[in-house]
C-alpha atoms as a PDB file:
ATOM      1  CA  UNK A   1     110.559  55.673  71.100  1.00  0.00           C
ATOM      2  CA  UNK A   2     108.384  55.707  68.035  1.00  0.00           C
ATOM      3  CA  UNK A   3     105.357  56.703  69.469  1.00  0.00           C
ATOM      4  CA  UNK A   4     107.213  59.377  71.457  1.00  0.00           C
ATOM      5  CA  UNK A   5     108.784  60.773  67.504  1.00  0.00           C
ATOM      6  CA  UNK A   6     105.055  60.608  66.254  1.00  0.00           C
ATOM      7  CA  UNK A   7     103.258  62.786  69.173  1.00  0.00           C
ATOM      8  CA  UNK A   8     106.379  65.322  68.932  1.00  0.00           C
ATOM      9  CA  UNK A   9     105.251  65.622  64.885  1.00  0.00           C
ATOM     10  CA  UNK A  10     102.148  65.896  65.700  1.00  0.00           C
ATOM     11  CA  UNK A  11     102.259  68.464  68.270  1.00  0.00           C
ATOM     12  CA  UNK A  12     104.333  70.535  65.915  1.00  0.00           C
ATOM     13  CA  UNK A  13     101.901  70.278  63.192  1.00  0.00           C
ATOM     14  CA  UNK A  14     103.782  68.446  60.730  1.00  0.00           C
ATOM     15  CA  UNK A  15     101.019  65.231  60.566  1.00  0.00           C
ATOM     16  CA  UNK A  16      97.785  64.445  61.878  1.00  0.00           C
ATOM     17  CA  UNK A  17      96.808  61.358  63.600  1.00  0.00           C
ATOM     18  CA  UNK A  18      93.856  59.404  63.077  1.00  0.00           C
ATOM     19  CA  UNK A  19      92.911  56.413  64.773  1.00  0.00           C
ATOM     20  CA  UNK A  20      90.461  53.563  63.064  1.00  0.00           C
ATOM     21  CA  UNK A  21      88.759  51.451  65.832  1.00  0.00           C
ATOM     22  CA  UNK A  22      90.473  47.775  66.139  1.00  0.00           C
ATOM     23  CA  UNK A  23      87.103  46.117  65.485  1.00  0.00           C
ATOM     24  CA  UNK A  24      85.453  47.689  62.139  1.00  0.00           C
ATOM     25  CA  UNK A  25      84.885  45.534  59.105  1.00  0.00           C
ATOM     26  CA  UNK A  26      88.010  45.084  56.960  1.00  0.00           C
ATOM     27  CA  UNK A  27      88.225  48.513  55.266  1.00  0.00           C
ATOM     28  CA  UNK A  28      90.083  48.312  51.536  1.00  0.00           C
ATOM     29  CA  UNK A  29      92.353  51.141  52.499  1.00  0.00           C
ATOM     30  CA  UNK A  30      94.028  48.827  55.341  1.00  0.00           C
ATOM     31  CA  UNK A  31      95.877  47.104  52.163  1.00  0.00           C
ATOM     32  CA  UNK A  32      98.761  48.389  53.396  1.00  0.00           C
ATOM     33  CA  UNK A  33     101.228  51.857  53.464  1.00  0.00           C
ATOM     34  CA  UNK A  34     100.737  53.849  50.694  1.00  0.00           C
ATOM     35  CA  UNK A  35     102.037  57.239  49.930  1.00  0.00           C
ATOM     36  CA  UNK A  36     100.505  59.733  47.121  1.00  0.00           C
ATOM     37  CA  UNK A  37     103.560  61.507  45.652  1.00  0.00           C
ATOM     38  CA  UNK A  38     102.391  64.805  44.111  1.00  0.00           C
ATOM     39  CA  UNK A  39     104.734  67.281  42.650  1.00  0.00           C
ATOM     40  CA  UNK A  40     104.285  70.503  40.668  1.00  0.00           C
ATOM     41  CA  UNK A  41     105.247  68.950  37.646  1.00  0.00           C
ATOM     42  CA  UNK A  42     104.452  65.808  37.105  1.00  0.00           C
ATOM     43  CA  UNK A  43     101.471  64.090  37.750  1.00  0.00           C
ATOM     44  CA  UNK A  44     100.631  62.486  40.877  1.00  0.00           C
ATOM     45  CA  UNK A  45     102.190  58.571  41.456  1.00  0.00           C
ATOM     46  CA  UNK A  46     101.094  56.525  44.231  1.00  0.00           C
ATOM     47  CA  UNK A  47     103.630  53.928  46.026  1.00  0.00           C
ATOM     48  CA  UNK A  48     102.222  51.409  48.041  1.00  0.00           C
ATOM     49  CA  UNK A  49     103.554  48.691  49.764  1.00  0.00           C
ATOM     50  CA  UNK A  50     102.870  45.145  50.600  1.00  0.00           C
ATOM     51  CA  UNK A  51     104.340  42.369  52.396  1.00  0.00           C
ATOM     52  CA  UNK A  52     106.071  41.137  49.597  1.00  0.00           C
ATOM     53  CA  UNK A  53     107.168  44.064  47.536  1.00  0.00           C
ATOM     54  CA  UNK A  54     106.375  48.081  46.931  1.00  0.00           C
ATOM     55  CA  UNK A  55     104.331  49.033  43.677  1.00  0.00           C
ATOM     56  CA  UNK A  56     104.359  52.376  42.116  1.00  0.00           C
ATOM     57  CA  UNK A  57     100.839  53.330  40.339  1.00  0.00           C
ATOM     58  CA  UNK A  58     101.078  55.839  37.749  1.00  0.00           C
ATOM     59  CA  UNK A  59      97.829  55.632  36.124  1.00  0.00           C
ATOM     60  CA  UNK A  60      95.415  58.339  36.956  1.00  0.00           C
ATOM     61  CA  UNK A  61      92.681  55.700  37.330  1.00  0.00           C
ATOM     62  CA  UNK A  62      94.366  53.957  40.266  1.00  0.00           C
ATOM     63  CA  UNK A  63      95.981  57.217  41.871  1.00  0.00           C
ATOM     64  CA  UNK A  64      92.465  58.367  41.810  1.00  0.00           C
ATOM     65  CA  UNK A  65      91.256  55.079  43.116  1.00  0.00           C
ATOM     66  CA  UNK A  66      93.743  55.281  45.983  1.00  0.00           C
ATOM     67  CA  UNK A  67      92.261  58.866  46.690  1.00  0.00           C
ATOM     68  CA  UNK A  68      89.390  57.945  47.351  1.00  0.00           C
ATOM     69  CA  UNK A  69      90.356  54.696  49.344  1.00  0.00           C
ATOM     70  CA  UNK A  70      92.221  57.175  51.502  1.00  0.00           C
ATOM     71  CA  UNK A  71      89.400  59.619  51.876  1.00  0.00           C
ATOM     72  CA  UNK A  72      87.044  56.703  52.424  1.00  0.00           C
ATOM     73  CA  UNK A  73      89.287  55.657  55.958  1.00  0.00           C
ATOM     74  CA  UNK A  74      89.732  58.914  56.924  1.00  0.00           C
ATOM     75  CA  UNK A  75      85.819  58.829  57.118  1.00  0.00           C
ATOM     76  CA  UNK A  76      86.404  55.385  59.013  1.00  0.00           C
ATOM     77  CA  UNK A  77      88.420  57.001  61.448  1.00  0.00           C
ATOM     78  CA  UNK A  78      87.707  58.762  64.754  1.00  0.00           C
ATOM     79  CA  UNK A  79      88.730  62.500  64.658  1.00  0.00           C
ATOM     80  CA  UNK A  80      92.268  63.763  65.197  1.00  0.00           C
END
């Protein structure tokens, strides 16, 4: 059922899928679900989530960190 909901969003365009492979080296930005928040307002805040609780990062060093974590596994990953 979940799968079927994520290849209907993608189809339509509303996300894009990208696959890492199940054997890489540990990759930092496999710490877990994160989600940058941006808004035209404020500046951007990152909540990310771990096993044990969710974290909101407000500090431009460490939504910039998670940036770049981000862009660094989309690298990782094979192409949509």
């Amino acid at each position: 059922m979940q799968l079927a909901r994520v290849a209907d969003l993608a189809t339509n365009e509303r996300l894009t899928v990208q696959m890492n492979p199940t054997n890489p080296p540990r990759h930092a930005g496999n710490s877990g679900p994160r989600r940058i928040i941006t808004t035209s307002d404020d500046p951007e805040v990152v909540y990310m989530e771990s096993a044990e609780e969710g974290r909101i990062i407000t500090d431009s060093a460490g939504t910039f960190r998670s940036r770049l974590l981000f862009t660094s596994l989309q690298g990782a990953a094979r192409d949509p």
